[in-house]
Protein backbone atom coordinates (compact mmCIF):
# COMPACT_ATOMS: atom_id res chain seq x y z
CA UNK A 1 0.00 0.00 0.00
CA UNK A 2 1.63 3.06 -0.60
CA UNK A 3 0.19 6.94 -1.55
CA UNK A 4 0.04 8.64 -4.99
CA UNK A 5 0.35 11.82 -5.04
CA UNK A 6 0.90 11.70 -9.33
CA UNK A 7 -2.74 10.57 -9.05
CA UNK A 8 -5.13 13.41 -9.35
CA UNK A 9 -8.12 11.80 -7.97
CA UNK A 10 -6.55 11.61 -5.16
CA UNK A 11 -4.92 15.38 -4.60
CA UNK A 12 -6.05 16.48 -1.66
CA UNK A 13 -6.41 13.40 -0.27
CA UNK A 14 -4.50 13.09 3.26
CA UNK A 15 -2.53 10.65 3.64
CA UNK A 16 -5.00 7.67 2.03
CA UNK A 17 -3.47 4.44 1.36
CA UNK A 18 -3.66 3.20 -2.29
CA UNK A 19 -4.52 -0.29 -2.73
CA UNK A 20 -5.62 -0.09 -6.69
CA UNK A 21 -5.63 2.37 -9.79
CA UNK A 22 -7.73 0.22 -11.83
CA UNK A 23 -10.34 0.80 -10.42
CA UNK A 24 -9.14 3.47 -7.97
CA UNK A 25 -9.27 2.09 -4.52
CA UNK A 26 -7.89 4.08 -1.58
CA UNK A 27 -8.37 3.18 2.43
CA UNK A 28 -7.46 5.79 5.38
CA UNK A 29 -5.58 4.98 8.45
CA UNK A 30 -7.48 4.33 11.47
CA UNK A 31 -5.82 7.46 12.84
CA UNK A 32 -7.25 9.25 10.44
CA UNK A 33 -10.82 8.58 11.74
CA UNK A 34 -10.14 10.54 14.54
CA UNK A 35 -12.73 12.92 13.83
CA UNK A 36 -16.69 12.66 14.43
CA UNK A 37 -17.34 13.32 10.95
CA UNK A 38 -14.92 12.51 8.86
CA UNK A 39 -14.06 15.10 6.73
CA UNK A 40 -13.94 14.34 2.68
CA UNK A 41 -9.89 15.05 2.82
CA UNK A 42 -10.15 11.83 5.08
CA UNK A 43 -12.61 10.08 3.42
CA UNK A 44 -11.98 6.39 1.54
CA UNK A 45 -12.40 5.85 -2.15
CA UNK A 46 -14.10 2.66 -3.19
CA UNK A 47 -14.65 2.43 -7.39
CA UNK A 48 -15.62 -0.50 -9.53
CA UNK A 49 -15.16 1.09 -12.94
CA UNK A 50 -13.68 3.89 -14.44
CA UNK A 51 -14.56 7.41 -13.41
CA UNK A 52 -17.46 8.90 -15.50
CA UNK A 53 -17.38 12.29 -17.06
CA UNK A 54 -17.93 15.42 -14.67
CA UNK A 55 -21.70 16.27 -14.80
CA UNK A 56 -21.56 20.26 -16.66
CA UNK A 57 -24.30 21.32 -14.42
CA UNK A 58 -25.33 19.27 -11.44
CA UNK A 59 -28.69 20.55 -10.59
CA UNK A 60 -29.75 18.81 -14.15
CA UNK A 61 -28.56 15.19 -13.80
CA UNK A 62 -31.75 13.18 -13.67
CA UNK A 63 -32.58 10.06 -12.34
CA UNK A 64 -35.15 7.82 -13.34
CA UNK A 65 -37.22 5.86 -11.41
CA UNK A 66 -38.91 2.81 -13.32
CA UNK A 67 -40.44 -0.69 -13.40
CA UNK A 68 -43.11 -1.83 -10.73
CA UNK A 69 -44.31 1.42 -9.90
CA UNK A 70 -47.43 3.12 -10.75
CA UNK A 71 -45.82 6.60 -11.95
CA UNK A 72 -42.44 6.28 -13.58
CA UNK A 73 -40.27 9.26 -12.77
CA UNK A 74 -37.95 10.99 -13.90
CA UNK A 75 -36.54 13.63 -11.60
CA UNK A 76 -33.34 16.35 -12.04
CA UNK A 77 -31.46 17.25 -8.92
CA UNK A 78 -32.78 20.31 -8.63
CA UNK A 79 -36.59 18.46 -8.51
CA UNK A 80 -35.51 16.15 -5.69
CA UNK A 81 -34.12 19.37 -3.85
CA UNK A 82 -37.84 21.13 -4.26
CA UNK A 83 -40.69 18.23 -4.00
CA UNK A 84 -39.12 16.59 -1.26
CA UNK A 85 -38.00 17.21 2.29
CA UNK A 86 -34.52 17.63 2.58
CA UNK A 87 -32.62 15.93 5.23
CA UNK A 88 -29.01 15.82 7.17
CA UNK A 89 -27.52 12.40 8.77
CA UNK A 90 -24.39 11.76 10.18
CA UNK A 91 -24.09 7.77 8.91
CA UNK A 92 -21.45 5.48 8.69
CA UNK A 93 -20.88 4.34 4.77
CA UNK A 94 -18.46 0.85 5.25
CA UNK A 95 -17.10 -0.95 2.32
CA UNK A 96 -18.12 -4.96 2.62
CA UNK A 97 -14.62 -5.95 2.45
CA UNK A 98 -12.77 -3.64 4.83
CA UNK A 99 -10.83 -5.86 6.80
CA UNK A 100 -10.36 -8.31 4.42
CA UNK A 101 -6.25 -8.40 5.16
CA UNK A 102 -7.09 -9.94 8.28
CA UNK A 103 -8.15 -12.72 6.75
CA UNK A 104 -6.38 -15.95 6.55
CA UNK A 105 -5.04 -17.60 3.85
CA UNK A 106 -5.64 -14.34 1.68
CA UNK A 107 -9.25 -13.95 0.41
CA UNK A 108 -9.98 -11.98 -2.93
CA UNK A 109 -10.35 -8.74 -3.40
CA UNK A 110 -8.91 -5.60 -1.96
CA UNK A 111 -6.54 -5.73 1.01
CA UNK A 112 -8.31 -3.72 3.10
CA UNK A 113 -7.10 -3.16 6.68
CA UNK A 114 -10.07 -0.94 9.24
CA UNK A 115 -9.82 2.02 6.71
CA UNK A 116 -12.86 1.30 4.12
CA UNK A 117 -15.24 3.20 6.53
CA UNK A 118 -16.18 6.68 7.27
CA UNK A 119 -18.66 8.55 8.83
CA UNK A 120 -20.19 12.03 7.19
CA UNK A 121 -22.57 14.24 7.04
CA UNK A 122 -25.09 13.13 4.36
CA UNK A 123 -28.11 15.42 3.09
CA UNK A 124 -30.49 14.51 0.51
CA UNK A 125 -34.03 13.19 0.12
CA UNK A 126 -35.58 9.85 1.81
CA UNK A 127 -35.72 7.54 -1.40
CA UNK A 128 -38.85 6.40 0.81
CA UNK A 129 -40.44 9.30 0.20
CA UNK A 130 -39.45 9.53 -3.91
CA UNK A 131 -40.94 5.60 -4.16
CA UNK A 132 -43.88 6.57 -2.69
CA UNK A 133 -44.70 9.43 -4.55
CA UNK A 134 -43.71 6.78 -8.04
CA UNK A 135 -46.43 4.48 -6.31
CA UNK A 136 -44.83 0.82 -5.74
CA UNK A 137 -46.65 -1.70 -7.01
CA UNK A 138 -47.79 -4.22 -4.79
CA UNK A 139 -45.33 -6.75 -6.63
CA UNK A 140 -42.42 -4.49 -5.75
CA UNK A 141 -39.77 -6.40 -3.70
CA UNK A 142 -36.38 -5.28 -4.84
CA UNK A 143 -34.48 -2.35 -5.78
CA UNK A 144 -31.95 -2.57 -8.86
CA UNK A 145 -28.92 0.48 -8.51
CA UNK A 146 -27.68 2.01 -12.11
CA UNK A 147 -24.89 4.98 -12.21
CA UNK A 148 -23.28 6.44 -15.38
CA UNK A 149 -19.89 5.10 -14.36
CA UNK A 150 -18.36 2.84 -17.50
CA UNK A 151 -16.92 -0.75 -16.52
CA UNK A 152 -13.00 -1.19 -15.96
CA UNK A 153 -12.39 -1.38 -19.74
CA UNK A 154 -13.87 2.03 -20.40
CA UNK A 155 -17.12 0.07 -21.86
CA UNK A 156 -20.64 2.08 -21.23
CA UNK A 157 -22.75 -0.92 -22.89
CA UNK A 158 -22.90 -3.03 -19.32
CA UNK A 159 -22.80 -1.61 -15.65
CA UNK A 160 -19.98 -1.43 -13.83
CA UNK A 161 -21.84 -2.59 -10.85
CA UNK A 162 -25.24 -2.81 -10.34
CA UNK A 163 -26.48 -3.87 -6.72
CA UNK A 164 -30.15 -3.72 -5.18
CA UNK A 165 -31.88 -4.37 -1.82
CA UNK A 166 -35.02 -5.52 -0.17
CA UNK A 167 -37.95 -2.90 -0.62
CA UNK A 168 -37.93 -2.75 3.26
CA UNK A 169 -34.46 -2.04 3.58
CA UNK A 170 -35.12 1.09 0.56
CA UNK A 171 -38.11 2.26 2.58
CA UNK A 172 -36.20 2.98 5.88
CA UNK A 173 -35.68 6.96 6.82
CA UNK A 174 -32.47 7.12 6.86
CA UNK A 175 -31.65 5.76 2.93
CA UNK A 176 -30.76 8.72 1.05
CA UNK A 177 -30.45 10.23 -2.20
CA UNK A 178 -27.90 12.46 -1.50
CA UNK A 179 -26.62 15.43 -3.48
CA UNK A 180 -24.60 16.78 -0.35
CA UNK A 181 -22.04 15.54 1.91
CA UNK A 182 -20.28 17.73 5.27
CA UNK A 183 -22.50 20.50 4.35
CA UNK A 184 -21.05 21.20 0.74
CA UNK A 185 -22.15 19.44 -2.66
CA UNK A 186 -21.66 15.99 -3.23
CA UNK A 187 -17.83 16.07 -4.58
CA UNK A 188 -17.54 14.35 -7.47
CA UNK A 189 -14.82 11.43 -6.58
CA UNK A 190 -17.54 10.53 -3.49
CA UNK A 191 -20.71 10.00 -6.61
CA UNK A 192 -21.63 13.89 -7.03
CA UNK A 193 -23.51 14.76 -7.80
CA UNK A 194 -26.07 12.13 -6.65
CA UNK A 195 -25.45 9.30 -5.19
CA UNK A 196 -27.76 6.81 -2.73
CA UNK A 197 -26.63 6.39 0.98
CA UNK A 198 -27.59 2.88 2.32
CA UNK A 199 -26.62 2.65 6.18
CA UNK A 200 -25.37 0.18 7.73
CA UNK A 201 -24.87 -2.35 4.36
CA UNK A 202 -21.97 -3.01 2.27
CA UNK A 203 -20.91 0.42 1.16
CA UNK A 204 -21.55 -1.43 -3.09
CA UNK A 205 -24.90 -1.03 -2.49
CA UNK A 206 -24.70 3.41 -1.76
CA UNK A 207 -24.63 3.40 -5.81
CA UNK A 208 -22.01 6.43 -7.00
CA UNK A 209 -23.27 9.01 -10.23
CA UNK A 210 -26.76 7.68 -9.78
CA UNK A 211 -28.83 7.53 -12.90
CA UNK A 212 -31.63 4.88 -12.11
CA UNK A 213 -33.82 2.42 -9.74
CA UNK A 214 -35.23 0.02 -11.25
CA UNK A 215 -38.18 -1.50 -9.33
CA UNK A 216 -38.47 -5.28 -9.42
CA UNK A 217 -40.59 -7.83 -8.53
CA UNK A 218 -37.67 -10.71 -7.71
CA UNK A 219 -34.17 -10.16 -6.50
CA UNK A 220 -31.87 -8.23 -8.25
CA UNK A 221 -29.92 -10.10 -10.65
CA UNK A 222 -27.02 -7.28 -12.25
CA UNK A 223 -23.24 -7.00 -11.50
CA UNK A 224 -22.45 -7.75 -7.76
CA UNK A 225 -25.49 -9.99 -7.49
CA UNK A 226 -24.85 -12.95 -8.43
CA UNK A 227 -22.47 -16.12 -7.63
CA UNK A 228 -19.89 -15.15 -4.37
CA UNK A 229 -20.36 -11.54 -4.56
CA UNK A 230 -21.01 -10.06 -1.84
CA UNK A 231 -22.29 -13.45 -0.43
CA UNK A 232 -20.58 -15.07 2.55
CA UNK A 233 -21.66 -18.50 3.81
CA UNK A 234 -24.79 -19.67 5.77
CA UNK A 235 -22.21 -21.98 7.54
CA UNK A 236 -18.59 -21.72 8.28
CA UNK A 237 -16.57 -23.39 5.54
CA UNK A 238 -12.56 -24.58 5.77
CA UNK A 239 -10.96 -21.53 5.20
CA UNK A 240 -9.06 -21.14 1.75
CA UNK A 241 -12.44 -23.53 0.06
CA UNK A 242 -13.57 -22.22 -3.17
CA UNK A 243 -16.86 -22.17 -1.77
CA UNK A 244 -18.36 -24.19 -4.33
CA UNK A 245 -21.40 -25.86 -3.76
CA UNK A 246 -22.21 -23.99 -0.25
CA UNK A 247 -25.14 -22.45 0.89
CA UNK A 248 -24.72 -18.48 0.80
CA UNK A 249 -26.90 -15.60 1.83
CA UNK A 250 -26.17 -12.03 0.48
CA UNK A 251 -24.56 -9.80 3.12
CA UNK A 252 -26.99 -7.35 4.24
CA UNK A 253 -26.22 -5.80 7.81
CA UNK A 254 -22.57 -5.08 8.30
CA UNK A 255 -20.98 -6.57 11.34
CA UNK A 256 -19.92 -4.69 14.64
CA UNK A 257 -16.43 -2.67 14.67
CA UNK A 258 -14.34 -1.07 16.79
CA UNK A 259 -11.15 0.70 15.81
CA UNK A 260 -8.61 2.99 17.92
CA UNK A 261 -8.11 6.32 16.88
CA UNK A 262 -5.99 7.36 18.79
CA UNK A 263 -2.83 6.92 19.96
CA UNK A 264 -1.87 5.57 16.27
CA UNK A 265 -0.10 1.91 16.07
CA UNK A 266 3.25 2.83 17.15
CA UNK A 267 3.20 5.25 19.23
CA UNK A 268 6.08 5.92 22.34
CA UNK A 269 5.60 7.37 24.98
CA UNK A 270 7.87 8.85 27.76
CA UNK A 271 9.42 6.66 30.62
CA UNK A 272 7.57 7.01 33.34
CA UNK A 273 4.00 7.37 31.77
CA UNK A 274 1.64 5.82 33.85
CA UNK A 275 -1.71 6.61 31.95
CA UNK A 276 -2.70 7.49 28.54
CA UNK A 277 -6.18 8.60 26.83
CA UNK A 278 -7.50 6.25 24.30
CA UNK A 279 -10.64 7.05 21.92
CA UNK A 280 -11.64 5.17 18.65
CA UNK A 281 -15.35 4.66 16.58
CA UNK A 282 -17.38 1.81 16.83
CA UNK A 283 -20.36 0.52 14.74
CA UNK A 284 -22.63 -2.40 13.71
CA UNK A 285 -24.84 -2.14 11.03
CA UNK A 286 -28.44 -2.11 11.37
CA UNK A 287 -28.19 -2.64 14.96
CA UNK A 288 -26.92 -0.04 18.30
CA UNK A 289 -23.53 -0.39 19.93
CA UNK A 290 -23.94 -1.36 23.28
CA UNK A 291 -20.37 -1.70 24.51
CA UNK A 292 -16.87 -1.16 24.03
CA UNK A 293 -13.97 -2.90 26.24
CA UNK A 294 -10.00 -2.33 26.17
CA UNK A 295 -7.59 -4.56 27.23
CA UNK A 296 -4.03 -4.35 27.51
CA UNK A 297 -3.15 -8.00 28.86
CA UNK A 298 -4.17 -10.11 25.25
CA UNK A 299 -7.50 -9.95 26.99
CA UNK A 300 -7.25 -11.72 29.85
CA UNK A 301 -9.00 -8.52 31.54
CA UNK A 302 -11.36 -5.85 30.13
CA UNK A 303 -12.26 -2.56 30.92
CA UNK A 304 -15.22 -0.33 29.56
CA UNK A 305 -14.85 2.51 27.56
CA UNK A 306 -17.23 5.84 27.78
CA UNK A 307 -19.89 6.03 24.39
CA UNK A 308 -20.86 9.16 23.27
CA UNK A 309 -24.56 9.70 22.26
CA UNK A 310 -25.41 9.18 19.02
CA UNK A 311 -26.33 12.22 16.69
CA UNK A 312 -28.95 10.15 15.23
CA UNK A 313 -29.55 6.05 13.66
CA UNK A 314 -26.14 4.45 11.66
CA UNK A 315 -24.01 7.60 13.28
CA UNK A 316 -20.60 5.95 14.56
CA UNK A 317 -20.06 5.59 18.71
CA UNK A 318 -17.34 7.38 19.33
CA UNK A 319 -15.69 5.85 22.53
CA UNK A 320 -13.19 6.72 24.81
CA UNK A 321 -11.02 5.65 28.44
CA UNK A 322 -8.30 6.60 30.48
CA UNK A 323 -5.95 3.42 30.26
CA UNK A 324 -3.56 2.79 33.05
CA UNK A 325 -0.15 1.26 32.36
CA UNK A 326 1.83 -0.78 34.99
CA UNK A 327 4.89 0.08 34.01
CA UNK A 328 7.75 0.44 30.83
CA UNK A 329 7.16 -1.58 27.98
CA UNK A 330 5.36 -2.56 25.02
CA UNK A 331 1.92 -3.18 24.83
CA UNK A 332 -0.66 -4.18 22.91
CA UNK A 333 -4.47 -1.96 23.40
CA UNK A 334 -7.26 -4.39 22.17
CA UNK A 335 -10.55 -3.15 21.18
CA UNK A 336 -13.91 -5.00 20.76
CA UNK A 337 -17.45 -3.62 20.55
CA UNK A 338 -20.15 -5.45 21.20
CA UNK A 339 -23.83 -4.85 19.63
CA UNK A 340 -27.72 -4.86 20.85
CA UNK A 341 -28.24 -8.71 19.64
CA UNK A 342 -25.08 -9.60 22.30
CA UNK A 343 -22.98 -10.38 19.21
CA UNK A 344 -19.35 -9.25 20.17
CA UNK A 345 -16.21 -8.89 17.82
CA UNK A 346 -13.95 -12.04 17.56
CA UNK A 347 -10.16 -12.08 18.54
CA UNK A 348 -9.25 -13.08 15.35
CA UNK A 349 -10.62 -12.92 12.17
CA UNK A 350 -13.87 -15.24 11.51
CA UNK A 351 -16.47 -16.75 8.56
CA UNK A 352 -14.05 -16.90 6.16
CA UNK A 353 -15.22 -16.30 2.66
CA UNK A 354 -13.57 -16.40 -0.44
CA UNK A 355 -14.14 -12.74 -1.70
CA UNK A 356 -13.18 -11.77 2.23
CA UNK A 357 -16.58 -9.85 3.02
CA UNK A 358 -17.59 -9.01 7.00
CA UNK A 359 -14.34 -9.11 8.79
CA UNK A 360 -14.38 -7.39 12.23
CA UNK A 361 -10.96 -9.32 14.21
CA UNK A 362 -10.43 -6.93 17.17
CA UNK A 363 -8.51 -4.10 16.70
CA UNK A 364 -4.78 -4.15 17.78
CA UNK A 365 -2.70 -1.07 18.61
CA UNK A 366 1.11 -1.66 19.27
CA UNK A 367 2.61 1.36 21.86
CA UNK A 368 5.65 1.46 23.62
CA UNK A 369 6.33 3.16 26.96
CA UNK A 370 10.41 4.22 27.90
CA UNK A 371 12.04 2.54 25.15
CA UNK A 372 12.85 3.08 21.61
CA UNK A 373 10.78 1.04 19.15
C-alpha cells in the first residue's frame, strides 16, 4: 500500500493508502478517523469502474425511477431538492470488504485493513419518500442500482456494478439520495452529484453518479449480485475452500467494529508514563452499539470505555477511556465492541469467505512506553 500523489483523484487526499488504480481504490488509516465526521480530505475511495465524465451542471442530472411502480419518474437534482424534504444524517458508509487483510489464507479482493469506513454528514431526500410518490406496485420487492460510471475497460454498454436491496431495507428513513455531503455538494470522486446512501450495508450497495432504480418484482440479478459476490456463507466453511457448492446468503447488515483512533499503532511514549487517553469509533450495522472494552493483557482482563450519544440512527459511537499502564514496555491496546443482539467482535478474524466480506478481528494497537521502538 503506498500513496500517490501523481494521481489526481486523489490530490487532496490526506494521507490515504492506495490499494488499486484500476479501479481506484484508496483506504485511510485508522488514525485518520479521529474525527466525528470525517471530513472528505479523510474520506476512503471505493470504485468498480472507471470514473465517468464530470456532470456540466449538477442541478440537471436526472434520475429515473422505473419498473413496478405506478408513476415512472424521472426527476433532475434540482426536482428532488424542491418536491421533497430535505434531510441531514451523520451515517457510517463501510465498504463490505474492509478488513479483508485480516483474513487468513488471503481472500480476494482488496486488502483492506479498518480504513474502508467513514462517517459524514449526508443530506439529501428519503428515497422512501421519492418511491412513494412513483407508487410501488404491490409486486415491488427489490431495488436494482444504475450509475453512469463505465466498466473497468472504459465500456458504457454493461454496468460497472449494479447492486439492489429488499424494498424494506429502501423504505427505511435514513436511505438517502444524497446530493450533499459535510454541508457542501456531493464532490464528485464521493458519486456527485447524486449518489444513494444505504446505512449500515456493504458500502456497493450506496450506488455512485446515480442515474436509475429500477423496481423489481424478484431479487436483483445485475453486476455484484450474483455467484460469491457479496455473499458469505450460511455456515462456516474450511478456510481457503472455493466455496463451491455452499449455501450463501447475500450480506446485508454489516458486522460490529471497533477501531482505535488514537494513539496511532506505534506510538512511544515517555518513561515514566503511567496513563494514557485512548478514543476510537465503533459501529454495527443495522443494529446499536452497546459496549466497548479495552484490554491491555491479550485480553485476559477488560475494561469499559465511555460512548458518546449518538447524533442520530447508523451515526458511529465514538468511545473513549483513560488506560492505566503498569509500568515500561510494550503493549498491545485491544478493542472490541459489542452490539444490541449480544454479538461481540472475535479475537481473530472469523467466517471466512472467499471474496473476504464481514471481517471485524479486534482491533490491535502496538505502543511502547520508555524505550525506543
Amino acid at each position: 500500500m503506498d500513496r500517490r500523489d501523481d494521481i489526481p483523484e486523489l490530490r487532496g487526499k490526506d494521507s490515504l493508502s492506495l490499494l488499486g488504480h484500476v479501479p481506484l481504490v484508496a483506504e485511510t488509516p485508522e488514525e485518520g478517523l479521529d474525527d466525528a465526521t470525517t471530513p472528505v480530505s479523510r474520506f476512503f475511495v471505493r470504485n468498480n469502474g472507471l470514473l465517468p465524465p464530470r456532470a456540466e451542471r449538477p442541478d440537471e442530472w436526472m434520475l429515473v425511477i422505473d419498473g413496478e411502480v405506478e408513476a415512472p419518474l424521472r426527476l433532475t437534482v434540482a426536482e428532488l431538492k424542491s418536491r421533497f424534504v430535505q434531510k441531514t444524517y451523520r451515517m457510517v458508509l463501510e465498504c463490505g470488504g474492509n478488513g479483508r487483510s485480516f483474513f487468513s489464507p488471503a481472500a480476494e479482493g482488496n486488502p483492506w485493513t479498518n480504513g474502508g469506513v467513514g462517517c459524514a454528514e449526508w443530506t439529501g431526500v428519503s428515497l422512501a419518500d421519492v418511491l412513494r410518490a412513483a407508487g410501488l406496485k404491490t409486486s415491488a420487492v427489490y431495488t436494482a442500482h444504475y450509475g453512469a460510471d463505465p466498466d473497468k475497460s472504459g465500456r458504457y454498454d454493461a454496468p460497472s456494478i449494479s447492486r439492489g436491496m429488499r424494498i424494506d431495507k429502501a423504505l427505511e428513513e435514513h436511505t438517502l439520495l444524497a446530493f450533499a455531503m459535510n454541508g457542501a455538494p456531493l464532490p464528485f470522486l464521493h458519486g456527485g452529484p447524486l449518489r444513494l446512501v444505504v446505512p449500515g450495508w456493504p458500502g456497493s450497495l450506496s450506488q455512485k453518479w446515480l442515474t436509475r432504480i429500477w423496481i423489481r418484482d424478484r431479487e436483483h440479478d445485475g453486476p455484484g449480485m450474483t455467484g460469491l459476490s457479496y455473499r458469505v456463507p450460511v455456515d462456516p466453511i474450511p478456510p481457503g475452500s472455493n466455496g463451491e457448492g455452499v449455501a450463501l446468503r447475500i450480506l446485508e447488515s454489516m458486522p460490529v467494529r471497533s477501531i482505535v483512533t488514537a494513539p496511532a499503532d506505534g506510538t512511544a511514549y515517555a518513561a515514566g508514563t503511567r496513563d494514557i487517553a485512548i478514543r476510537g469509533a465503533a459501529w454495527a450495522g443495522d443494529d446499536a452499539v452497546m459496549r466497548v472494552q479495552i484490554s491491555i493483557d491479550r485480553g485476559a482482563t477488560w475494561s469499559d470505555a465511555a460512548l458518546e450519544p449518538l447524533r442520530n440512527r447508523y451515526d458511529w459511537a465514538r468511545w473513549s477511556a483513560s488506560l492505566p499502564l503498569p509500568g515500561e514496555g510494550t503493549y498491545e491496546i485491544w478493542a472490541r465492541a459489542t452490539d444490541s443482539s449480544g454479538r461481540t467482535q472475535p479475537l481473530v478474524a472469523e467466517n471466512w469467505n472467499p471474496n473476504g466480506y464481514g471481517c471485524n478481528a479486534v482491533h490491535r494497537v502496538a505502543i511502547t512506553v520508555g524505550r525506543e521502538i
